[in-house]
N, C-alpha and C. Protein backbone atom coordinates (compact mmCIF):
# COMPACT_ATOMS: atom_id res chain seq x y z
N UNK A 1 16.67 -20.07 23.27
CA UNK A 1 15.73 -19.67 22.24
C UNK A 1 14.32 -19.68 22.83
N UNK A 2 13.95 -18.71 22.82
CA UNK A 2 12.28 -18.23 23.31
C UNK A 2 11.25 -18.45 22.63
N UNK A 3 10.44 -19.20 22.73
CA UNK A 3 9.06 -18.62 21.63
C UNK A 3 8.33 -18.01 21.40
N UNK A 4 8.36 -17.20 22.84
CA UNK A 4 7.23 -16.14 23.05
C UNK A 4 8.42 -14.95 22.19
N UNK A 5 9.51 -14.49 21.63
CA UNK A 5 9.91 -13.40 21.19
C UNK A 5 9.52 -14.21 19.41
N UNK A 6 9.32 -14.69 19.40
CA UNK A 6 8.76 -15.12 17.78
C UNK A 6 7.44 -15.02 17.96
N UNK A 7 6.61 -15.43 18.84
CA UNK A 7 5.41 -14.93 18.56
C UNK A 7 5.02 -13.60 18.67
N UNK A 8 5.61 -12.94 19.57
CA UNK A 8 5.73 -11.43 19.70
C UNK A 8 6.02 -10.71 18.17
N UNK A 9 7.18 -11.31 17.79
CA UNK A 9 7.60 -10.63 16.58
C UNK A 9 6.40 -11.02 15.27
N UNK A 10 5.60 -12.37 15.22
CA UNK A 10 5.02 -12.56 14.05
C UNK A 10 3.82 -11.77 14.62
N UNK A 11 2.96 -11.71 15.57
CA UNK A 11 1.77 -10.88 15.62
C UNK A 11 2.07 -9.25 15.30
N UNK A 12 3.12 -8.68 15.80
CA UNK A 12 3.89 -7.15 15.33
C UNK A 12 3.95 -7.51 13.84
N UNK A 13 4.56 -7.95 13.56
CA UNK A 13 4.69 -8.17 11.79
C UNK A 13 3.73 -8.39 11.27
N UNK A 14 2.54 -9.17 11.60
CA UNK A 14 1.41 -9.69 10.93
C UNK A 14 0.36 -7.98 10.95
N UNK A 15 0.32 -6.99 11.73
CA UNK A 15 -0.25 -5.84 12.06
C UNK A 15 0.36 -5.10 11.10
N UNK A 16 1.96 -5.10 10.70
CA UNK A 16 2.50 -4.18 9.93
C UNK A 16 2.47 -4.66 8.50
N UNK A 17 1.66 -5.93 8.24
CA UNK A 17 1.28 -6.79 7.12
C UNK A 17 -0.08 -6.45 6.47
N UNK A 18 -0.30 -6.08 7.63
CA UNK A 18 -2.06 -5.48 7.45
C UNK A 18 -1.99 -4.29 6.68
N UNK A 19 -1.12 -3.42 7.41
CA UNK A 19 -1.07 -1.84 7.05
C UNK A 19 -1.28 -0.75 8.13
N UNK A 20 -1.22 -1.26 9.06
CA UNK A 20 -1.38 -0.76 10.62
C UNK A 20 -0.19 -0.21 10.91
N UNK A 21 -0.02 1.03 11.15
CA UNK A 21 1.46 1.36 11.97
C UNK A 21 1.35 0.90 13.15
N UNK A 22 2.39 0.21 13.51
CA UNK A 22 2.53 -0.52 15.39
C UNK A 22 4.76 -0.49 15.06
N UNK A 23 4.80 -1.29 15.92
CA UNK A 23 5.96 -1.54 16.43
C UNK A 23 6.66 -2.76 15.54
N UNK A 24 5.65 -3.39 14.10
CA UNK A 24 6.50 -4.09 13.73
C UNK A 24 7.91 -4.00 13.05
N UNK A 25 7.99 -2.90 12.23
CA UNK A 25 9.67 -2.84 12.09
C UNK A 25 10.49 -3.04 12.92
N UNK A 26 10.72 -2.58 14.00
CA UNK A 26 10.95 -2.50 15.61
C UNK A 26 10.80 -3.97 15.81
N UNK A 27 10.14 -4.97 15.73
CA UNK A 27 10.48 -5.87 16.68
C UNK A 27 11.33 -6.91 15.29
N UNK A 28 11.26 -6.74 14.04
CA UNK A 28 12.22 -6.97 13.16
C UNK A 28 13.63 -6.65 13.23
N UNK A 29 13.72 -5.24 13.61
CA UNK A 29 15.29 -4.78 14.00
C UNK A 29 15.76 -5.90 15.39
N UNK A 30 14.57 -5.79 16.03
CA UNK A 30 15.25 -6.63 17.48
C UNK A 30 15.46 -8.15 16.77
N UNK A 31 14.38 -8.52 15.85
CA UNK A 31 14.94 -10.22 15.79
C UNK A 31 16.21 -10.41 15.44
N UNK A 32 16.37 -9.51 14.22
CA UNK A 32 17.64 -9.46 13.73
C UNK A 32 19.05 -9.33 13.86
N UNK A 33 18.64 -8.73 15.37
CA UNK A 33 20.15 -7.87 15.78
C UNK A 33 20.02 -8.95 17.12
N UNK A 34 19.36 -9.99 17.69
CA UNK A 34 19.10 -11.13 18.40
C UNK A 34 19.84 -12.04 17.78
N UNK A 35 19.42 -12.35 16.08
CA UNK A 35 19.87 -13.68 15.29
C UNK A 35 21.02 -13.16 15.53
N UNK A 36 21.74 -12.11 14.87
CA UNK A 36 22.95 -11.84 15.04
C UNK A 36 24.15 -12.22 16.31
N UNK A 37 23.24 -12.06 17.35
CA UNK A 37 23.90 -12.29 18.32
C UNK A 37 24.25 -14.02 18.80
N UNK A 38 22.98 -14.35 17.73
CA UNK A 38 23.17 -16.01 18.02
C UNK A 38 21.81 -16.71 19.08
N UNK A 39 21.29 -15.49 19.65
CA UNK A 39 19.82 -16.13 20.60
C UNK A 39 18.96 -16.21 19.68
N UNK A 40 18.58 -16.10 18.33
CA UNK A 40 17.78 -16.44 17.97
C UNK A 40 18.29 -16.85 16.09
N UNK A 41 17.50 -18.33 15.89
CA UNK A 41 17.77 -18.46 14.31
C UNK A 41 17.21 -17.68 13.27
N UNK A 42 18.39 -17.31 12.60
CA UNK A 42 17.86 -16.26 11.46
C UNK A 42 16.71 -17.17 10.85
N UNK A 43 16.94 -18.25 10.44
CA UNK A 43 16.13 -18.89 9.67
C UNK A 43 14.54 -18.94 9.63
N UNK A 44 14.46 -19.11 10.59
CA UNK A 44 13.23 -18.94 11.77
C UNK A 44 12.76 -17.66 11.92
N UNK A 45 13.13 -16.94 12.04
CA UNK A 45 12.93 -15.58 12.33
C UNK A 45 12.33 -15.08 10.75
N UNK A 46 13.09 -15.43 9.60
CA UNK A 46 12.86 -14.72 8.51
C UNK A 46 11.55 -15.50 7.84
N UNK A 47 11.80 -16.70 7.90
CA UNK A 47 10.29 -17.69 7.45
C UNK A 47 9.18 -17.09 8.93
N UNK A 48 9.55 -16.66 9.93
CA UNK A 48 8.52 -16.54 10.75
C UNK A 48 7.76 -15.31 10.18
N UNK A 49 8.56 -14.37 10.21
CA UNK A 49 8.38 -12.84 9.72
C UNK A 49 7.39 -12.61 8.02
N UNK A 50 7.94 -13.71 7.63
CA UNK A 50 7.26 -14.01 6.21
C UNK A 50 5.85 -14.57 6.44
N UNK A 51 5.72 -15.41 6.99
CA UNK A 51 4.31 -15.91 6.77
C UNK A 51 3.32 -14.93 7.46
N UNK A 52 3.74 -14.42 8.92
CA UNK A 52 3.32 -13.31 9.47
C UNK A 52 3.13 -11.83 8.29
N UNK A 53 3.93 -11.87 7.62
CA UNK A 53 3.49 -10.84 6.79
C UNK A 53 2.60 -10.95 5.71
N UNK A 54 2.19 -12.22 5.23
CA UNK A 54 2.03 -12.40 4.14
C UNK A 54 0.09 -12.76 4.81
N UNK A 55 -0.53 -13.39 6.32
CA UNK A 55 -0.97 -13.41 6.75
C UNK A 55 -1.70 -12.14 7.25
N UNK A 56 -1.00 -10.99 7.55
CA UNK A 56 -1.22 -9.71 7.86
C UNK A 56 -1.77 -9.12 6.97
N UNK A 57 -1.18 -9.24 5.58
CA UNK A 57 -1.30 -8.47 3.94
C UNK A 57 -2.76 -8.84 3.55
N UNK A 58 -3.16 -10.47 3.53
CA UNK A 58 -4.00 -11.56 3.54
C UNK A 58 -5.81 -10.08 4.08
N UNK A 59 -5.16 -10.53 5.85
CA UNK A 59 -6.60 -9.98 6.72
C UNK A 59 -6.56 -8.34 6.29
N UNK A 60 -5.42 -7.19 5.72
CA UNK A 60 -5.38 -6.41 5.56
C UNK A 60 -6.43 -6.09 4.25
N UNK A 61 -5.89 -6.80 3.27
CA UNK A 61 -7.37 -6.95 2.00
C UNK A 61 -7.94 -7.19 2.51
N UNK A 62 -8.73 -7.85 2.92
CA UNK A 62 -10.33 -8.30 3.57
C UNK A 62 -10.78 -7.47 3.69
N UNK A 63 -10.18 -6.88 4.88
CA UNK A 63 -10.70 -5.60 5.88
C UNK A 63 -11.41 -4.34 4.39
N UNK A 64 -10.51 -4.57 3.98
CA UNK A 64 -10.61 -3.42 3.08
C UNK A 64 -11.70 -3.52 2.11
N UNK A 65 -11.38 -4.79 1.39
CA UNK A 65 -12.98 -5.28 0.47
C UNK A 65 -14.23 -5.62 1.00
N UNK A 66 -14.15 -5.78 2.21
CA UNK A 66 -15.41 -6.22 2.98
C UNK A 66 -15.92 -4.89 3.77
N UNK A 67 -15.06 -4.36 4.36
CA UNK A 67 -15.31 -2.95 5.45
C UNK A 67 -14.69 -1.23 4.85
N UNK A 68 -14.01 -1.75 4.53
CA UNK A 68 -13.54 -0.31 3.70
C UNK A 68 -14.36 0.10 2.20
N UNK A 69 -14.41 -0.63 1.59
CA UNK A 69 -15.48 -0.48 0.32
C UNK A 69 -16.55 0.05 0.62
N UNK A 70 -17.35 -0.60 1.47
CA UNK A 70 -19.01 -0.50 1.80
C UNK A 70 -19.00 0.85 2.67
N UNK A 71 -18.18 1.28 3.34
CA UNK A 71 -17.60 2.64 4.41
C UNK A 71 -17.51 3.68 3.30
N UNK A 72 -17.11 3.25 2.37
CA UNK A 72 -17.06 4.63 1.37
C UNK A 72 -17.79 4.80 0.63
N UNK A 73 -18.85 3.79 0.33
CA UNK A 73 -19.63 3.41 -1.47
C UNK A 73 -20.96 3.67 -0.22
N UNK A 74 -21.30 3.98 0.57
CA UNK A 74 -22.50 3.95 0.99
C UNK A 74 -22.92 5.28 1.30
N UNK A 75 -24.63 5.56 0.79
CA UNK A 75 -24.88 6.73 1.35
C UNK A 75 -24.81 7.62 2.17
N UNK A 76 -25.15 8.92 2.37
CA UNK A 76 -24.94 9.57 2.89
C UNK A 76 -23.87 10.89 3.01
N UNK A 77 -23.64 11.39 3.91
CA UNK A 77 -22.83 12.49 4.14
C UNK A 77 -21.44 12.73 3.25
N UNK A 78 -21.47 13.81 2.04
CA UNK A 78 -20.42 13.53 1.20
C UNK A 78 -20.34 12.52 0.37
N UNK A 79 -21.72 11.61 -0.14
CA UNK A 79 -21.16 10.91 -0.92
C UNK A 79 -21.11 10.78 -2.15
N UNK A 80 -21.18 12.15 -2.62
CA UNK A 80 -21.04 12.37 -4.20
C UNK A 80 -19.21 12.10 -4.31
N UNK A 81 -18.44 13.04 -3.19
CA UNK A 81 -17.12 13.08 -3.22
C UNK A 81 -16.38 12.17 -2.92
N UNK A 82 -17.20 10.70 -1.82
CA UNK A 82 -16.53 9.71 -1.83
C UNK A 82 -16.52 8.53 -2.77
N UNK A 83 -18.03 8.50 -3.64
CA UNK A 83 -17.85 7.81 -4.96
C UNK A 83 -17.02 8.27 -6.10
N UNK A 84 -16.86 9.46 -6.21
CA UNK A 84 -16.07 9.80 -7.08
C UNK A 84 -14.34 9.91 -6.39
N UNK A 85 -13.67 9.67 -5.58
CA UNK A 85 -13.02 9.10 -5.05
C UNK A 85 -12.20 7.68 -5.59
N UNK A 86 -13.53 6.78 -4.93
CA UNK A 86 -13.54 5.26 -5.55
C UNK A 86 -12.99 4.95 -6.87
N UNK A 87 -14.04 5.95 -7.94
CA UNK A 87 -13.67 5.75 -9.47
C UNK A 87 -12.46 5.89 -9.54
N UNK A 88 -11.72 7.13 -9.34
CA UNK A 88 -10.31 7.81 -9.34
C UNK A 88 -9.77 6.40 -9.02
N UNK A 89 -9.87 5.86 -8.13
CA UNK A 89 -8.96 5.10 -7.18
C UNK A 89 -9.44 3.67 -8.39
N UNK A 90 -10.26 3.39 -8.88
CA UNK A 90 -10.85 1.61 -9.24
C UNK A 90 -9.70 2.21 -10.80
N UNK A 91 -10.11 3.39 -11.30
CA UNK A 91 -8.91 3.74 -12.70
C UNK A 91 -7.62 3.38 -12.57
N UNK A 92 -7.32 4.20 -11.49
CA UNK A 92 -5.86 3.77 -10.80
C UNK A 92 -5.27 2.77 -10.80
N UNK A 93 -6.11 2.26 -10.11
CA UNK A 93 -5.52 0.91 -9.78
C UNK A 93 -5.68 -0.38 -10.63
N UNK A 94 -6.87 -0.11 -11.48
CA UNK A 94 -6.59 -0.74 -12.66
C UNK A 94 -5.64 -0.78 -13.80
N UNK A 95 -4.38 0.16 -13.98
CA UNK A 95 -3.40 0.12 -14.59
C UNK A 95 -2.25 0.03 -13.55
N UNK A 96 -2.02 0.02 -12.50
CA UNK A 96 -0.67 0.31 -11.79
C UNK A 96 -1.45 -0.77 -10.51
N UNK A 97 -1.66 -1.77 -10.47
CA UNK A 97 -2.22 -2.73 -9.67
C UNK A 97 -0.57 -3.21 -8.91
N UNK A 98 0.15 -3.30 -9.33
CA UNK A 98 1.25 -4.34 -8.36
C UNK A 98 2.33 -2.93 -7.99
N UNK A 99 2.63 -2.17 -8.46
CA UNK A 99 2.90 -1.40 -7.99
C UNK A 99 2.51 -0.61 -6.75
N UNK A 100 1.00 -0.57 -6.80
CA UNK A 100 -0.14 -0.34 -5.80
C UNK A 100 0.32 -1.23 -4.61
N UNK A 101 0.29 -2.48 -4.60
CA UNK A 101 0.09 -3.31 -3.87
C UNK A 101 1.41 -3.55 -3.15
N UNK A 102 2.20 -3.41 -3.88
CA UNK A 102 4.19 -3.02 -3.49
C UNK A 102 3.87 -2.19 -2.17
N UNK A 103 3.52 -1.07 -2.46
CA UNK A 103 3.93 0.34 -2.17
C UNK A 103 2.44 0.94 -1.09
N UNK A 104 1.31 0.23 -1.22
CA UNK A 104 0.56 1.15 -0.15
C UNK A 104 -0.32 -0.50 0.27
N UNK A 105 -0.89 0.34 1.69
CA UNK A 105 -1.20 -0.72 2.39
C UNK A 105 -2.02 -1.75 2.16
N UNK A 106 -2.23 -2.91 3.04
CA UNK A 106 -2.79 -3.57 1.75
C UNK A 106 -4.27 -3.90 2.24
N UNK A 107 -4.92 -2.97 3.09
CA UNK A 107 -6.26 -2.55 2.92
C UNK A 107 -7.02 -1.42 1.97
N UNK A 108 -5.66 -0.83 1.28
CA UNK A 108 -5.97 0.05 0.05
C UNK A 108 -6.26 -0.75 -1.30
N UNK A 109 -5.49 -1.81 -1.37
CA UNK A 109 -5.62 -2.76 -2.32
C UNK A 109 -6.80 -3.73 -2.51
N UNK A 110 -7.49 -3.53 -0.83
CA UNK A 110 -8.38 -4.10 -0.89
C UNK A 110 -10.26 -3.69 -1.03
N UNK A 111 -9.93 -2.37 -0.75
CA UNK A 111 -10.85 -1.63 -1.35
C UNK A 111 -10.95 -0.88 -2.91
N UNK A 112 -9.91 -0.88 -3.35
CA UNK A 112 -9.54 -0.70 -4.69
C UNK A 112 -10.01 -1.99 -5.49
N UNK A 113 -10.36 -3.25 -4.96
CA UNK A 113 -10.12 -4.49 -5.99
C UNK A 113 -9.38 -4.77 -6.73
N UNK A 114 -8.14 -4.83 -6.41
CA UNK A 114 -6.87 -5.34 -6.76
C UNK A 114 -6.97 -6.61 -6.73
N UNK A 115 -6.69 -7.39 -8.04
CA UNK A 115 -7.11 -9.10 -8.48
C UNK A 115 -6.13 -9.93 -7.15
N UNK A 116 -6.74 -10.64 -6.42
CA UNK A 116 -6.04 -11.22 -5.31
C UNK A 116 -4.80 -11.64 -5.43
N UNK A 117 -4.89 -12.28 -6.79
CA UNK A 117 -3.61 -13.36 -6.98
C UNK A 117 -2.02 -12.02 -7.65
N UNK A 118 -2.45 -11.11 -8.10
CA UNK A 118 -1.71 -10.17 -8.15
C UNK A 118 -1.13 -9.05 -6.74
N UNK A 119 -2.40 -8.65 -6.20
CA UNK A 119 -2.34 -8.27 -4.45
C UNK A 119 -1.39 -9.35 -3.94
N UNK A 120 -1.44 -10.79 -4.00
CA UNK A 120 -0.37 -11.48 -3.66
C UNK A 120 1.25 -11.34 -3.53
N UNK A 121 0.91 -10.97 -4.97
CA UNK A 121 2.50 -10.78 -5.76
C UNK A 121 2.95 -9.58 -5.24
N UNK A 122 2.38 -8.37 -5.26
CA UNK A 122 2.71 -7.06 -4.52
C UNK A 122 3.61 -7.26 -3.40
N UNK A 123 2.15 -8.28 -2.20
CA UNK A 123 2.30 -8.11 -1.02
C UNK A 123 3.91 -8.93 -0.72
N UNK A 124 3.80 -10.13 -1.43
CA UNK A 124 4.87 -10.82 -1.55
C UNK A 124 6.43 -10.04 -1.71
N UNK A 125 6.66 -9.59 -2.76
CA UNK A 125 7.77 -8.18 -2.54
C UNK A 125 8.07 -7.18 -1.74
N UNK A 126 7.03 -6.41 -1.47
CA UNK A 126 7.02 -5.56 -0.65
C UNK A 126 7.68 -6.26 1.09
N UNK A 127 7.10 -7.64 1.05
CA UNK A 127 7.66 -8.42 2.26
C UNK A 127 9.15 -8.75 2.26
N UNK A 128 9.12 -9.13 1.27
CA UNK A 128 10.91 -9.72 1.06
C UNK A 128 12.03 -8.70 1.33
N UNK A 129 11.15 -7.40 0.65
CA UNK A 129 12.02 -6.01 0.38
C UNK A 129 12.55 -5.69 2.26
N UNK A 130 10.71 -5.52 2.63
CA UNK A 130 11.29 -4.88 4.03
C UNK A 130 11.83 -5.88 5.39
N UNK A 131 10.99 -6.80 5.01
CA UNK A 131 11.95 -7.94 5.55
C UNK A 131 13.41 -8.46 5.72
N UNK A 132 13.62 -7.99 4.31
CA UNK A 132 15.25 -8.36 4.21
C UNK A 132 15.94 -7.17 4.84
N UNK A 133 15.22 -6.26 4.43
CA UNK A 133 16.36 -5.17 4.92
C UNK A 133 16.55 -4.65 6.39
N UNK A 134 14.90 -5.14 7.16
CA UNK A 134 15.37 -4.64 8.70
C UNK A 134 16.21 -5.90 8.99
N UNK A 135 15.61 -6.81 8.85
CA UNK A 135 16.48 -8.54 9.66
C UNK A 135 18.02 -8.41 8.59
N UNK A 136 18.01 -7.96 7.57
CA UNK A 136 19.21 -8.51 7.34
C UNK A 136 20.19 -7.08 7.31
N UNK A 137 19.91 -6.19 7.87
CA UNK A 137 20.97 -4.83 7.78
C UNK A 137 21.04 -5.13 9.86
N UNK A 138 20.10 -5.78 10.50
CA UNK A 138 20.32 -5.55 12.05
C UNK A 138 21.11 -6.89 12.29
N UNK A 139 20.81 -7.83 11.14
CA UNK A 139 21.58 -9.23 11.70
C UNK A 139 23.52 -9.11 11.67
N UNK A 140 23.57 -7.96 10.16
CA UNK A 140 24.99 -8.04 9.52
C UNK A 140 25.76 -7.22 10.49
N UNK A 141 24.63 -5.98 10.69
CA UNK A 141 24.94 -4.31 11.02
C UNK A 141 25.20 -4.21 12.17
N UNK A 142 23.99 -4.65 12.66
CA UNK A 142 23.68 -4.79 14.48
C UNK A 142 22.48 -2.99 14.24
N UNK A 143 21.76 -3.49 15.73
CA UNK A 143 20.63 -2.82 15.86
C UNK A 143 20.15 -1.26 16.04
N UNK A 144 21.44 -0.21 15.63
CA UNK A 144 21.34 0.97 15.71
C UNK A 144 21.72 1.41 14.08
N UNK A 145 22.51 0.47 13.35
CA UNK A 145 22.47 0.79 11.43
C UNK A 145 21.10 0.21 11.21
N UNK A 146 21.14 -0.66 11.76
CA UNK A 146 19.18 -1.10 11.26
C UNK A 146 18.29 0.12 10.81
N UNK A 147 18.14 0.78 12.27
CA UNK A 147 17.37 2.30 12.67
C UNK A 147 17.26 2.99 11.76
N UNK A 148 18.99 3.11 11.56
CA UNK A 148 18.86 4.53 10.52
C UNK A 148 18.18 4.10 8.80
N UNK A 149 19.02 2.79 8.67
CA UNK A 149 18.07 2.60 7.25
C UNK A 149 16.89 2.25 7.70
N UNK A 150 16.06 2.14 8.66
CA UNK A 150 14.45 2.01 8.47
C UNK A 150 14.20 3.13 8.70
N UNK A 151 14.79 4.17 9.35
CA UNK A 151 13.88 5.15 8.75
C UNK A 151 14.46 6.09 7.34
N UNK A 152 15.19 5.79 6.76
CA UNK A 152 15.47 5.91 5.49
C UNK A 152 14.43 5.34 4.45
N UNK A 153 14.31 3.93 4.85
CA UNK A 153 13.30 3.54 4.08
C UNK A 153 11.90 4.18 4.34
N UNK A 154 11.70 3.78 5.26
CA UNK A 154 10.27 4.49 6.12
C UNK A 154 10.13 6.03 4.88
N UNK A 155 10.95 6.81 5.08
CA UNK A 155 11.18 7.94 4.17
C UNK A 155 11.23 7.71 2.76
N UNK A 156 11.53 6.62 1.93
CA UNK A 156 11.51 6.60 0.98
C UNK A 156 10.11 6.31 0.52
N UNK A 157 9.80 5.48 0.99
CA UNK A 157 7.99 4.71 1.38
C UNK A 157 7.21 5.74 0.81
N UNK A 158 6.96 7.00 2.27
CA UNK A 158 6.80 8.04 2.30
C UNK A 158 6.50 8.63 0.88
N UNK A 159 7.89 8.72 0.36
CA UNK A 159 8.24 9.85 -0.88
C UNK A 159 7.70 9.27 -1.75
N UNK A 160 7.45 7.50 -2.37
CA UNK A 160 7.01 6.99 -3.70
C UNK A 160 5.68 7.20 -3.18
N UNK A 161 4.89 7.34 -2.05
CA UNK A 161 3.09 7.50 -2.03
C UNK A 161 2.69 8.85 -1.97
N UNK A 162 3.62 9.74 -2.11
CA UNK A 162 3.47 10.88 -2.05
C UNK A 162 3.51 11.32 -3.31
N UNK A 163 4.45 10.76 -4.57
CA UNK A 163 4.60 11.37 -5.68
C UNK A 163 3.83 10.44 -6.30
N UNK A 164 2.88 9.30 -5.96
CA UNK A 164 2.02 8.10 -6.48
C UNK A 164 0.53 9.27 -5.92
N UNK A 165 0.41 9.28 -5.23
CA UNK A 165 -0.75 10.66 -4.99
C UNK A 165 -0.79 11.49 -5.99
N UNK A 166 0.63 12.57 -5.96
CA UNK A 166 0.41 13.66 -6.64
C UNK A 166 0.64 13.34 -8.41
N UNK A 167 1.04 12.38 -8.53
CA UNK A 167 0.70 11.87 -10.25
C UNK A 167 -0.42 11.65 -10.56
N UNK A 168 -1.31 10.54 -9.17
CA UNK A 168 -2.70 10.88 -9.79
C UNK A 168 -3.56 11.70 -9.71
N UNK A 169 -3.54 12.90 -8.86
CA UNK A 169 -4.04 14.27 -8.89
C UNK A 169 -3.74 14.94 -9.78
N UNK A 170 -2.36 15.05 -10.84
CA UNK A 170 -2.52 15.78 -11.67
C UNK A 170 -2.90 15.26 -12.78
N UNK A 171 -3.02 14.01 -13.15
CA UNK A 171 -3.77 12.99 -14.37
C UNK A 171 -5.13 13.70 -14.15
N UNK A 172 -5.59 13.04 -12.85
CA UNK A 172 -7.11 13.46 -12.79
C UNK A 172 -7.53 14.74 -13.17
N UNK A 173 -6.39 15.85 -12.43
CA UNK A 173 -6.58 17.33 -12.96
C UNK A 173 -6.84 17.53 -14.44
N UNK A 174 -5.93 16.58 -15.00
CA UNK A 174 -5.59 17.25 -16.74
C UNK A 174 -6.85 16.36 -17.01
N UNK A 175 -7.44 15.03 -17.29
CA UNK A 175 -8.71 14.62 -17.46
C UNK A 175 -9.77 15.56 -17.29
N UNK A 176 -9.55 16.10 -16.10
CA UNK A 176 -10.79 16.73 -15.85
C UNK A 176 -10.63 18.25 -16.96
N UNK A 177 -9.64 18.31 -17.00
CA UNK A 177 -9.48 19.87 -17.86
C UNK A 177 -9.88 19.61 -19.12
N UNK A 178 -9.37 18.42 -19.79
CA UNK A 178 -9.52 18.16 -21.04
C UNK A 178 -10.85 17.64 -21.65
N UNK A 179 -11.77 17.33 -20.52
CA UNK A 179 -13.15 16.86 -20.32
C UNK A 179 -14.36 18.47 -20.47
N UNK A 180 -13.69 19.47 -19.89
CA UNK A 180 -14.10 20.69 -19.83
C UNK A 180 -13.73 21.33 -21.04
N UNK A 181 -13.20 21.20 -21.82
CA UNK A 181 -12.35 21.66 -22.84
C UNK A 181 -13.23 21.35 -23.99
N UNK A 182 -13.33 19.79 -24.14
CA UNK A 182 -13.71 19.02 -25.11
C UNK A 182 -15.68 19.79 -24.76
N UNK A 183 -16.15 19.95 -23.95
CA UNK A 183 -17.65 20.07 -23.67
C UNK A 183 -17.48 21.38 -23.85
N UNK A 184 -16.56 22.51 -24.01
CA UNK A 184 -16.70 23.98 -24.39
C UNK A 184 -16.37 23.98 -25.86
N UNK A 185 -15.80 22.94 -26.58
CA UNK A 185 -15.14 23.29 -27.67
C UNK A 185 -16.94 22.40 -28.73
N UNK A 186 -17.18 21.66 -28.14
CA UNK A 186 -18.61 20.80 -28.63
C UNK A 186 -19.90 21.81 -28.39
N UNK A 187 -19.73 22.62 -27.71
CA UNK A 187 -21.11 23.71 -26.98
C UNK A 187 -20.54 24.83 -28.10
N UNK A 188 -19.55 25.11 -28.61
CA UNK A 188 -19.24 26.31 -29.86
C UNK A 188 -19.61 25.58 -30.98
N UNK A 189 -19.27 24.20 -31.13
CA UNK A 189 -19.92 23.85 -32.32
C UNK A 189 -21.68 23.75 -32.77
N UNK A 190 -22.21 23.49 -31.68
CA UNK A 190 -23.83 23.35 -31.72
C UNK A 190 -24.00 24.28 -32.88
N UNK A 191 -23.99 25.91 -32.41
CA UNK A 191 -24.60 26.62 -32.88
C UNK A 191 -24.24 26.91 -34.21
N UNK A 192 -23.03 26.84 -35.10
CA UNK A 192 -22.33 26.56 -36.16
C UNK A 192 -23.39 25.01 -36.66
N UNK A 193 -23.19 24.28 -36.54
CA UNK A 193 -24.24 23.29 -37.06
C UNK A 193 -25.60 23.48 -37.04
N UNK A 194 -26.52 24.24 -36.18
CA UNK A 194 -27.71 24.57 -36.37
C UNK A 194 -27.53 25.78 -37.53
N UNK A 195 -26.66 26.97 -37.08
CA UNK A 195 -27.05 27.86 -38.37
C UNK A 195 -26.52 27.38 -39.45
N UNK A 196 -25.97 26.23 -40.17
CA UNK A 196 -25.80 25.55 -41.47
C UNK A 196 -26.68 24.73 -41.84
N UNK A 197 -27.95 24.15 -40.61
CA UNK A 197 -28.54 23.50 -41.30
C UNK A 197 -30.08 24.42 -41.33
N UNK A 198 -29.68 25.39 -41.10
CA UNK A 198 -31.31 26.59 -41.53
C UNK A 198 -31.15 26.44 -42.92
């Protein structure tokens, strides 16, 4: 039993905790399909992988409320389109907060202001979910069924931030229509109320 392949694996995991694409799934498939083999304790591996993720998720908000916020909310070039951005995104995420935090990275959560102790709870699932399934489909499976369900998942990932995008593009769309609507249907009334009160 090595320590340097657990520390290897928690700094990879702690990066893919952040929201960084690197090699941590990948070195999850390897712990797993390792425990399996018996060189390394599952036990260990899965509490390692956990705190590493949950550590990663942790510096991933930061980054985001401290450096990603102020990167977008600050003057300059485009920034009518990147404050209005923000709003979209602070609406958002003010009704669908753990879902958010499940499902996209968690420097998005952290520029969004997603309540920490909920960002927790997200990050917390989202860990268990992918955690369990690379270490425990490479530990049962061995390290080439791992593959294919991570990138199955990887793909599914994919597909819920893709149709989590395009739901709130078309909310925003219909807001915005119904906002235009309501200010053409109020601009016909003016003049109906001025010529009633001649």
């Amino acid at each position: 039993m090595d320590l340097s392949e657990y520390a290897i694996m928690f700094v990879l995991v702690a990066i893919m905790g952040a929201g960084i694409p690197g090699p941590g799934d990948a070195s999850l498939i390897a712990a797993g399909a390792l425990a399996g083999e018996g060189k390394l304790n599952i036990w260990i591996v899965l509490a390692t992988a956990m705190v590493a993720w949950m550590l990663g998720s942790v510096i991933g908000f930061a980054i985001g409320a401290h450096g990603g916020r102020p990167l977008l909310d600050h003057p300059g070039r485009l920034e009518v389109r990147r404050r209005k951005l923000l709003a979209k995104g602070d609406r958002a995420f003010g009704r669908y907060t753990f879902v958010a935090s499940a499902t996209l990275p968690a420097f998005v959560s952290g520029i969004f202001r997603v309540r920490f102790w909920l960002f927790l709870l997200g990050a917390l699932a989202a860990g268990i979910f992918w955690i369990g399934i690379y270490v425990g489909v490479s530990y049962f499976l061995g390290e080439e069924i791992a593959k294919v369900v991570g990138k199955a998942g990887t793909k599914a990932l994919i597909a819920v931030i893709v149709l989590m995008v395009a739901g709130l593009g078309i909310r925003a769309g219909l807001s915005k229509w119904r906002a235009n609507r309501q200010a053409r249907l109020a601009a016909q009334d003016l003049p109906k109320v001025g010529a009633t009160s001649d």
